[in-house]
PDB file of N, CA and C in Angstrom:
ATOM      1  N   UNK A   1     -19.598 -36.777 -40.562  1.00  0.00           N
ATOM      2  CA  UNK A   1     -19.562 -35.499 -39.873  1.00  0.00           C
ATOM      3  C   UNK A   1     -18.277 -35.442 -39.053  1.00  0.00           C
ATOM      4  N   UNK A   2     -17.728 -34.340 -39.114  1.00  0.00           N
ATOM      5  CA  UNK A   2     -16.328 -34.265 -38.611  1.00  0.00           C
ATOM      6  C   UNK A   2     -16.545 -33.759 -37.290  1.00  0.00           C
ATOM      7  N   UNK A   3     -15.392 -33.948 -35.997  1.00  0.00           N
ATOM      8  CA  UNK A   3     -15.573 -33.158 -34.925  1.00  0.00           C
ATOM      9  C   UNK A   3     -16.246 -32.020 -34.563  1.00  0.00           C
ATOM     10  N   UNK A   4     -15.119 -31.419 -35.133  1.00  0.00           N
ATOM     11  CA  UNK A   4     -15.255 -29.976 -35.324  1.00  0.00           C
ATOM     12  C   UNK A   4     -16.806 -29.614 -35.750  1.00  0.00           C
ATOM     13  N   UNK A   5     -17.343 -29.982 -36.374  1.00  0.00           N
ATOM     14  CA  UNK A   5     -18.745 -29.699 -37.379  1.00  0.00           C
ATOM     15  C   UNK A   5     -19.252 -30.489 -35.693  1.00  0.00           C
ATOM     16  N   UNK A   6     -19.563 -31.322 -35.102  1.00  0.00           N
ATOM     17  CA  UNK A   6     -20.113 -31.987 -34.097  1.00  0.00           C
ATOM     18  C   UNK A   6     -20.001 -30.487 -33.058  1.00  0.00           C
ATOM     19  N   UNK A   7     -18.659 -30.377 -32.838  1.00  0.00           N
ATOM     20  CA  UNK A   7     -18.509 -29.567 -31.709  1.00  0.00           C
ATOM     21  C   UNK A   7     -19.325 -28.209 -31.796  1.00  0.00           C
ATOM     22  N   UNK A   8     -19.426 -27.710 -33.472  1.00  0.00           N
ATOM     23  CA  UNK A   8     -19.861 -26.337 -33.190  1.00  0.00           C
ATOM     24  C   UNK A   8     -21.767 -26.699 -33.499  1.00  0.00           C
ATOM     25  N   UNK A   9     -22.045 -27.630 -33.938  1.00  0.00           N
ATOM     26  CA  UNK A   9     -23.591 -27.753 -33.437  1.00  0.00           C
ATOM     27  C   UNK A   9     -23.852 -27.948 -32.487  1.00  0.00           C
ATOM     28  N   UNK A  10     -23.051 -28.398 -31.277  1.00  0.00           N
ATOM     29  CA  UNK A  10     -22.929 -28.514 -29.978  1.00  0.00           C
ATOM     30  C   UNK A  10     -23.207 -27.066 -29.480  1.00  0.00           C
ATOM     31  N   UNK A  11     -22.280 -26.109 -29.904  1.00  0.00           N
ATOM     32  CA  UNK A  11     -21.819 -24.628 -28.887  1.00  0.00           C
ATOM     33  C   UNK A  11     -23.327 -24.112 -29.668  1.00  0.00           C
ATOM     34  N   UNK A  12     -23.848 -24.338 -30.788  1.00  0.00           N
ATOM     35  CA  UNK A  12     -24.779 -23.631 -31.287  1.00  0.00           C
ATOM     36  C   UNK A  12     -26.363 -23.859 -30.693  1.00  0.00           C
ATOM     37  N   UNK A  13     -26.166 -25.158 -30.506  1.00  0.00           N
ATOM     38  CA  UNK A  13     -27.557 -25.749 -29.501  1.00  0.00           C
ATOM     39  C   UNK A  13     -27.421 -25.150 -28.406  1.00  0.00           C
ATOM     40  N   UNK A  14     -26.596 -24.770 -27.948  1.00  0.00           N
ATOM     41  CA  UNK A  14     -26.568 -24.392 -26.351  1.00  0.00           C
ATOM     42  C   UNK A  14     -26.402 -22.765 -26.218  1.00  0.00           C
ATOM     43  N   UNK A  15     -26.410 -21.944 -27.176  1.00  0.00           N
ATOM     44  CA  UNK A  15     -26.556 -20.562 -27.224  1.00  0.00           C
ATOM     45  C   UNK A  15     -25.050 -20.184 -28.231  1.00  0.00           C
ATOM     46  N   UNK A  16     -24.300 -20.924 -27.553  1.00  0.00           N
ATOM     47  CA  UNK A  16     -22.901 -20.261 -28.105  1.00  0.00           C
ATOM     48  C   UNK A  16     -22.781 -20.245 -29.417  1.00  0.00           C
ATOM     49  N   UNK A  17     -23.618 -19.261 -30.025  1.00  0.00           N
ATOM     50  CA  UNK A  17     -22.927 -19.270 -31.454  1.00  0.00           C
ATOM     51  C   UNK A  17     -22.370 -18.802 -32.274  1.00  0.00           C
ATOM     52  N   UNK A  18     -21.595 -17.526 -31.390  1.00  0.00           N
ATOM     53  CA  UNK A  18     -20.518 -17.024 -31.601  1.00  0.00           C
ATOM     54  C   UNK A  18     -19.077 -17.884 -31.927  1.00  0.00           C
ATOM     55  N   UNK A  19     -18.930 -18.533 -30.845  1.00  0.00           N
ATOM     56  CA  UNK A  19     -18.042 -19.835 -30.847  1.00  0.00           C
ATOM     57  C   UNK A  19     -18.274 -21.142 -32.258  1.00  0.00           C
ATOM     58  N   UNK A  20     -19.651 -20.947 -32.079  1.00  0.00           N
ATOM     59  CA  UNK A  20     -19.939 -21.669 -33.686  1.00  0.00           C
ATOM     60  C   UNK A  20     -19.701 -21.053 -34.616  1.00  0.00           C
ATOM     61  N   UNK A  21     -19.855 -20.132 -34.717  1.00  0.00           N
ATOM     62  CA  UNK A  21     -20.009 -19.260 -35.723  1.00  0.00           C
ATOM     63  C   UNK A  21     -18.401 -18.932 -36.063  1.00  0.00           C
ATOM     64  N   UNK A  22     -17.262 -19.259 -35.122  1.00  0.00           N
ATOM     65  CA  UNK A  22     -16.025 -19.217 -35.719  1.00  0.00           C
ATOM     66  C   UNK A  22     -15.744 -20.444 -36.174  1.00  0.00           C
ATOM     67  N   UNK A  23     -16.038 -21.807 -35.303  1.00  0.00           N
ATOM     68  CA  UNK A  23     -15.785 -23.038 -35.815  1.00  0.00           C
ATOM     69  C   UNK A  23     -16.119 -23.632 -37.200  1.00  0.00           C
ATOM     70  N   UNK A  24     -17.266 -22.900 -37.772  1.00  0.00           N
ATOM     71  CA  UNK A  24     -18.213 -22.972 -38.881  1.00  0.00           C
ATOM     72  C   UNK A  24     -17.306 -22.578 -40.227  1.00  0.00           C
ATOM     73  N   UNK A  25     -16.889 -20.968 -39.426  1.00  0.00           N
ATOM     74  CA  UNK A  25     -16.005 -19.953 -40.792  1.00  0.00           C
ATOM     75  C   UNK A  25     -14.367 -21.158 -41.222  1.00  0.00           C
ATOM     76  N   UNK A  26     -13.904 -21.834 -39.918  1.00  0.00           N
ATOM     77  CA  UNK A  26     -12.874 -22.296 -40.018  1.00  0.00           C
ATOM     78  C   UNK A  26     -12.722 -23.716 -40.832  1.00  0.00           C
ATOM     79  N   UNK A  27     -14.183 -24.765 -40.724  1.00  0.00           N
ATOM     80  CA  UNK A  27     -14.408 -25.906 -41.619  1.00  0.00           C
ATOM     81  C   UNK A  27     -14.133 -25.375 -42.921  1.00  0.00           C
ATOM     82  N   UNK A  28     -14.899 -24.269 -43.277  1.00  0.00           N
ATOM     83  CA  UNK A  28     -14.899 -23.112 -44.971  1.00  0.00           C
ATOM     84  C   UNK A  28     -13.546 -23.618 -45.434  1.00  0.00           C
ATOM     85  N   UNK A  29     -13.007 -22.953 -44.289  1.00  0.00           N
ATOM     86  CA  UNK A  29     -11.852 -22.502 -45.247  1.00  0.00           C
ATOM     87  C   UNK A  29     -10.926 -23.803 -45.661  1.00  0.00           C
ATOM     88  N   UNK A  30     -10.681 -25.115 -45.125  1.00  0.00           N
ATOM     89  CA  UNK A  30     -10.246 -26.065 -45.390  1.00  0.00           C
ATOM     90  C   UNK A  30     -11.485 -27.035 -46.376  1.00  0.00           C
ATOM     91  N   UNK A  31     -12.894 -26.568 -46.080  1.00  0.00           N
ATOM     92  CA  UNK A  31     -13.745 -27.235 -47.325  1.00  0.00           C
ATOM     93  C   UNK A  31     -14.811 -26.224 -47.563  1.00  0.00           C
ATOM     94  N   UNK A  32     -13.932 -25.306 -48.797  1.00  0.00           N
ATOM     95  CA  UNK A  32     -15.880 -24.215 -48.819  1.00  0.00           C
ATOM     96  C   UNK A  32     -16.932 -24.604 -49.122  1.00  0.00           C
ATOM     97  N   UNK A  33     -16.563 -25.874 -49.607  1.00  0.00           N
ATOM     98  CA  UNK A  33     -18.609 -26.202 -49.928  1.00  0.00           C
ATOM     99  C   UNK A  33     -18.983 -27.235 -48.692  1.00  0.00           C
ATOM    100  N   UNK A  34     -18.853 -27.058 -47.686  1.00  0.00           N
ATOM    101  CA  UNK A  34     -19.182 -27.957 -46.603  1.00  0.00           C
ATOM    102  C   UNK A  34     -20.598 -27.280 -46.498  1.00  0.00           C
ATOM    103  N   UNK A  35     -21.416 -27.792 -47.022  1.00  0.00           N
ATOM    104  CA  UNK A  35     -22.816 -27.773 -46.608  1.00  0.00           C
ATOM    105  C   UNK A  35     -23.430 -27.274 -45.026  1.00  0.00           C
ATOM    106  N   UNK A  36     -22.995 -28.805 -44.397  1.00  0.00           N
ATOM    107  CA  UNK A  36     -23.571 -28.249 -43.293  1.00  0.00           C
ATOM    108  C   UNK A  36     -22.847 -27.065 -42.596  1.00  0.00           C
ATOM    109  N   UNK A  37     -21.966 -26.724 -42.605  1.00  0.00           N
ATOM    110  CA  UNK A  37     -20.898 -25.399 -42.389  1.00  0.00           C
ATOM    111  C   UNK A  37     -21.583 -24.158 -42.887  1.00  0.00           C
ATOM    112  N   UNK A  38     -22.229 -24.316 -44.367  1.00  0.00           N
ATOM    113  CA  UNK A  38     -22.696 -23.076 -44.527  1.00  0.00           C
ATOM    114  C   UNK A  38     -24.183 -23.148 -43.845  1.00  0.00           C
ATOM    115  N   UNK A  39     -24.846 -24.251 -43.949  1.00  0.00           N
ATOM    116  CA  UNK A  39     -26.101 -24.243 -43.248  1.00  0.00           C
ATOM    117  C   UNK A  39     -26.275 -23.289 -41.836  1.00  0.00           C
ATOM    118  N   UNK A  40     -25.084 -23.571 -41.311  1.00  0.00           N
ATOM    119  CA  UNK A  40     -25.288 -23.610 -40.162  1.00  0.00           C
ATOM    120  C   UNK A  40     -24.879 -22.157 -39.358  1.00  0.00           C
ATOM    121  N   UNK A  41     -23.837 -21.162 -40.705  1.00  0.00           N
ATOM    122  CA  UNK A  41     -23.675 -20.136 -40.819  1.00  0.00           C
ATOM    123  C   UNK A  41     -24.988 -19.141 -41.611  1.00  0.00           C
ATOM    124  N   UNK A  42     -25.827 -20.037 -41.927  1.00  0.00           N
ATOM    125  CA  UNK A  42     -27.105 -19.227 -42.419  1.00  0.00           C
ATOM    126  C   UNK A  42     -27.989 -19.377 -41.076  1.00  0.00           C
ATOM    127  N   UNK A  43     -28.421 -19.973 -40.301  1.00  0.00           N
ATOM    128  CA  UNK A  43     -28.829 -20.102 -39.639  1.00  0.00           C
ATOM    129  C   UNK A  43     -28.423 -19.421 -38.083  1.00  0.00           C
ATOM    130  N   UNK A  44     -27.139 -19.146 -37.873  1.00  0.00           N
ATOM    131  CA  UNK A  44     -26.770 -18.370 -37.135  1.00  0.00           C
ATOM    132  C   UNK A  44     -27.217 -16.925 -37.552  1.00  0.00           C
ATOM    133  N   UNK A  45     -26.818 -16.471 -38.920  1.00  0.00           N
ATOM    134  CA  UNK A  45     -27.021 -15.068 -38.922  1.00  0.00           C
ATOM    135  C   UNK A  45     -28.654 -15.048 -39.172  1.00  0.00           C
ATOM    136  N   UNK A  46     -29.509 -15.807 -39.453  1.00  0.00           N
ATOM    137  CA  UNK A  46     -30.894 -15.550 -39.309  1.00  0.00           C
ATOM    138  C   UNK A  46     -31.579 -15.665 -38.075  1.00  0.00           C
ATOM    139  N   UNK A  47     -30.909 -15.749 -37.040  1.00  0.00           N
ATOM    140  CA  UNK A  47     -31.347 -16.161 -36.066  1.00  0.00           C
ATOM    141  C   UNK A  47     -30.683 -14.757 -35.164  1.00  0.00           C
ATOM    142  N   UNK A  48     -29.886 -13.975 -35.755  1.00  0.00           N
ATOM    143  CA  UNK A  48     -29.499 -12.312 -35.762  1.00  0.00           C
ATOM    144  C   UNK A  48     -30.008 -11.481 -35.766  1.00  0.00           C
ATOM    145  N   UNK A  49     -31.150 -11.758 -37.022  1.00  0.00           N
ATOM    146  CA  UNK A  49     -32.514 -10.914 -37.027  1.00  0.00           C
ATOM    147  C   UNK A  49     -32.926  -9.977 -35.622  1.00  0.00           C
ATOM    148  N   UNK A  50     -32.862  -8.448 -36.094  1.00  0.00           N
ATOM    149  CA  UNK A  50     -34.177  -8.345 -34.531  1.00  0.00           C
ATOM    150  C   UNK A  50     -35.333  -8.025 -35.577  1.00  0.00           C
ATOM    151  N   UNK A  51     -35.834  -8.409 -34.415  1.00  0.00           N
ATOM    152  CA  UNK A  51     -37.253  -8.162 -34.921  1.00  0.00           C
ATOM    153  C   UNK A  51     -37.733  -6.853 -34.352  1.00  0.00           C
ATOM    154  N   UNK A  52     -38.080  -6.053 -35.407  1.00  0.00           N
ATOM    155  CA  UNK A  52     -38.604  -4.500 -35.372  1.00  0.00           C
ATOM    156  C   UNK A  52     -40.028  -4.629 -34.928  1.00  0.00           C
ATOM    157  N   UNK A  53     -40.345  -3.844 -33.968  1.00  0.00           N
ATOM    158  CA  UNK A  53     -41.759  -3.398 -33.741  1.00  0.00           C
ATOM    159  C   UNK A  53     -42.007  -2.200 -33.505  1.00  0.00           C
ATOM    160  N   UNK A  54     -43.780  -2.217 -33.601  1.00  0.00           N
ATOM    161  CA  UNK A  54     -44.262  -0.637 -33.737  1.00  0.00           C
ATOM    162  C   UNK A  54     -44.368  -0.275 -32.130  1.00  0.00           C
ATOM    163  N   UNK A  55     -43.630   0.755 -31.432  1.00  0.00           N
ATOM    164  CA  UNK A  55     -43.486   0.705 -30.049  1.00  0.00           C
ATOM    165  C   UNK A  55     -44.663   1.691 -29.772  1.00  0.00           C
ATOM    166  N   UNK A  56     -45.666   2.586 -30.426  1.00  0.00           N
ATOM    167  CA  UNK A  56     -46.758   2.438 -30.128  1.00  0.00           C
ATOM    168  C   UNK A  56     -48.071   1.527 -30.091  1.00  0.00           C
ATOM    169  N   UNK A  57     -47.826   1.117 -31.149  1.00  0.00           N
ATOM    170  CA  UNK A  57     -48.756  -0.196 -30.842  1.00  0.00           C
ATOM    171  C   UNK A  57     -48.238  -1.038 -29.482  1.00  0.00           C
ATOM    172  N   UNK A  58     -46.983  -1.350 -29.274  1.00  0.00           N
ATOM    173  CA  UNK A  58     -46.459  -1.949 -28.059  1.00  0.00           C
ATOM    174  C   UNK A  58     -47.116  -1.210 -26.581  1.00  0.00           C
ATOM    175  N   UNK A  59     -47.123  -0.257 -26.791  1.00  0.00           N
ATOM    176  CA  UNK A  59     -47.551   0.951 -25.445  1.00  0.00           C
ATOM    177  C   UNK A  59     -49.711   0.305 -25.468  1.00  0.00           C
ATOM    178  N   UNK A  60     -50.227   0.666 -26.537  1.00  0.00           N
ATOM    179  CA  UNK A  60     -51.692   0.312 -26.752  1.00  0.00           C
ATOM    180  C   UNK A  60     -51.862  -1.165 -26.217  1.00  0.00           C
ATOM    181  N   UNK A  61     -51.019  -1.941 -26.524  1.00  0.00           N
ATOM    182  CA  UNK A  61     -50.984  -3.392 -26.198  1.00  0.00           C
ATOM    183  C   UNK A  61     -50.834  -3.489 -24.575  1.00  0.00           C
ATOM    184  N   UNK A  62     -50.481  -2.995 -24.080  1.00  0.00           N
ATOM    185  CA  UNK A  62     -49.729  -2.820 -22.617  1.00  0.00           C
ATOM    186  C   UNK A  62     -50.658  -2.002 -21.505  1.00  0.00           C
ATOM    187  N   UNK A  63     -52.102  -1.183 -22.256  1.00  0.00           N
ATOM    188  CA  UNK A  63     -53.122  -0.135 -21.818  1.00  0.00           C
ATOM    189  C   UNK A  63     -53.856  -1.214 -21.355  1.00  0.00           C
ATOM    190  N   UNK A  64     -54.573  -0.733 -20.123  1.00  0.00           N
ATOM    191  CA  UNK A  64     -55.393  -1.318 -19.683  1.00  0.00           C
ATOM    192  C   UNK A  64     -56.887   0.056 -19.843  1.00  0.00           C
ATOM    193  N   UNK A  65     -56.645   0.700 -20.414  1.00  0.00           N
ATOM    194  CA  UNK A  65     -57.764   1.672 -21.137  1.00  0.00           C
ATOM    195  C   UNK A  65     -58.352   1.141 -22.141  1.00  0.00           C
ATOM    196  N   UNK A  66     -59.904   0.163 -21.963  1.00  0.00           N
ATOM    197  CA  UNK A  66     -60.619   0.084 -23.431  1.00  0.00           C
ATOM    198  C   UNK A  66     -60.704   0.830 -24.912  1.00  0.00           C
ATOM    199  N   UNK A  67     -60.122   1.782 -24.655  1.00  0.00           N
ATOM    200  CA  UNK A  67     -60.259   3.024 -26.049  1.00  0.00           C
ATOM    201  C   UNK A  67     -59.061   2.726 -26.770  1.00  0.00           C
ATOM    202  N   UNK A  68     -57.502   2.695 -25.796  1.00  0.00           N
ATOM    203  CA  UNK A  68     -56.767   1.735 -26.381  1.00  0.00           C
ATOM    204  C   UNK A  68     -56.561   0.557 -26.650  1.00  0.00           C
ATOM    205  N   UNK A  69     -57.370   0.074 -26.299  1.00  0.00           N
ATOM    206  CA  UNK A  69     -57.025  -1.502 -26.568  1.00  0.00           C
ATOM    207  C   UNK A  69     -58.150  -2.402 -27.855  1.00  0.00           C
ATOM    208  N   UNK A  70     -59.446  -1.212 -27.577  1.00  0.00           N
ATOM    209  CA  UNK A  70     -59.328  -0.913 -29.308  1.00  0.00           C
ATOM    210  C   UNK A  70     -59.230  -0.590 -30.299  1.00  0.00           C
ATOM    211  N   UNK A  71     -58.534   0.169 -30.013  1.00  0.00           N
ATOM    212  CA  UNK A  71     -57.612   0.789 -31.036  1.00  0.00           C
ATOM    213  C   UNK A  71     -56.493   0.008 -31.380  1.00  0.00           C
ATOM    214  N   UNK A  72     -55.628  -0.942 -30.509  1.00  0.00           N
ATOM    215  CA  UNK A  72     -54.823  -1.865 -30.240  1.00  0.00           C
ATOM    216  C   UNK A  72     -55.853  -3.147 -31.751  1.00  0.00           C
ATOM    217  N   UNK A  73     -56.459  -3.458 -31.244  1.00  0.00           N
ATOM    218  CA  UNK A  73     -57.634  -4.667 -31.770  1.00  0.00           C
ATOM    219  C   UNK A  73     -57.631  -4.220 -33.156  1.00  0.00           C
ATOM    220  N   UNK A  74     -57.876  -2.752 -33.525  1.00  0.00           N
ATOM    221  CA  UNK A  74     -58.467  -2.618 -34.741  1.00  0.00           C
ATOM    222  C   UNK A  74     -56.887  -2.430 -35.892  1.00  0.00           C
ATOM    223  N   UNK A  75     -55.849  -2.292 -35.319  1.00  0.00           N
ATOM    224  CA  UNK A  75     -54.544  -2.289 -35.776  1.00  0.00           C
ATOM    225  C   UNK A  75     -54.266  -3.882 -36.216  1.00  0.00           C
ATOM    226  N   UNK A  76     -54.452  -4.625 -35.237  1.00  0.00           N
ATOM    227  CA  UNK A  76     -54.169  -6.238 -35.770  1.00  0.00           C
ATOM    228  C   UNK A  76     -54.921  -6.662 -36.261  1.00  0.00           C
ATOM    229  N   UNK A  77     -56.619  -6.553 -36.489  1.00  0.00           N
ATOM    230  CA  UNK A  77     -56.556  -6.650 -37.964  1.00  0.00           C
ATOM    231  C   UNK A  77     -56.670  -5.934 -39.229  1.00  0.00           C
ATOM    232  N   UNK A  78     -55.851  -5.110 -39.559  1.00  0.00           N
ATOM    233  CA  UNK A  78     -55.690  -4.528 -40.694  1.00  0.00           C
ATOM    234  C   UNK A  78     -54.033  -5.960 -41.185  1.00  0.00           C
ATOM    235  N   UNK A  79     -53.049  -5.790 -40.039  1.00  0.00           N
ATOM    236  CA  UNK A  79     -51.919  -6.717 -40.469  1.00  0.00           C
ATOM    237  C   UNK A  79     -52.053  -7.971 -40.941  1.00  0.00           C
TER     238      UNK A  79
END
């Protein structure tokens, strides 16, 4: 494992993975099949993901009104 590859699992453990995420593109380009380089560029952008939710169900979830909250109940389990 090379520095560089050390350093940016370093910035990536610790949030920075923007900074990884350039150190990562830059291993590429001197070795494109560096494995852990691309690993680690898949894993950055999956970790990009937002996660979509239903912001009424979010509001029902958040009711302290029994009528919503089962209504809330009867939504999770249909998912």
């Amino acid at each position: 494992m090379t520095d560089r590859l050390t350093q940016a699992l370093i910035y990536e453990s610790q949030g920075f993975k923007k900074d990884a995420l350039i150190i990562y593109k830059e291993i590429l380009k001197d070795d494109p099949d560096n494995r852990y380089a691309n690993e680690g560029i898949k894993r950055i952008v999956k970790s990009k993901v937002e996660v979509k939710y239903n912001k009424k169900m979010l509001e029902l979830f958040y009711s302290e009104d029994k009528e919503d909250i089962d209504k809330f109940k009867r939504w999770l389990v249909q998912i």
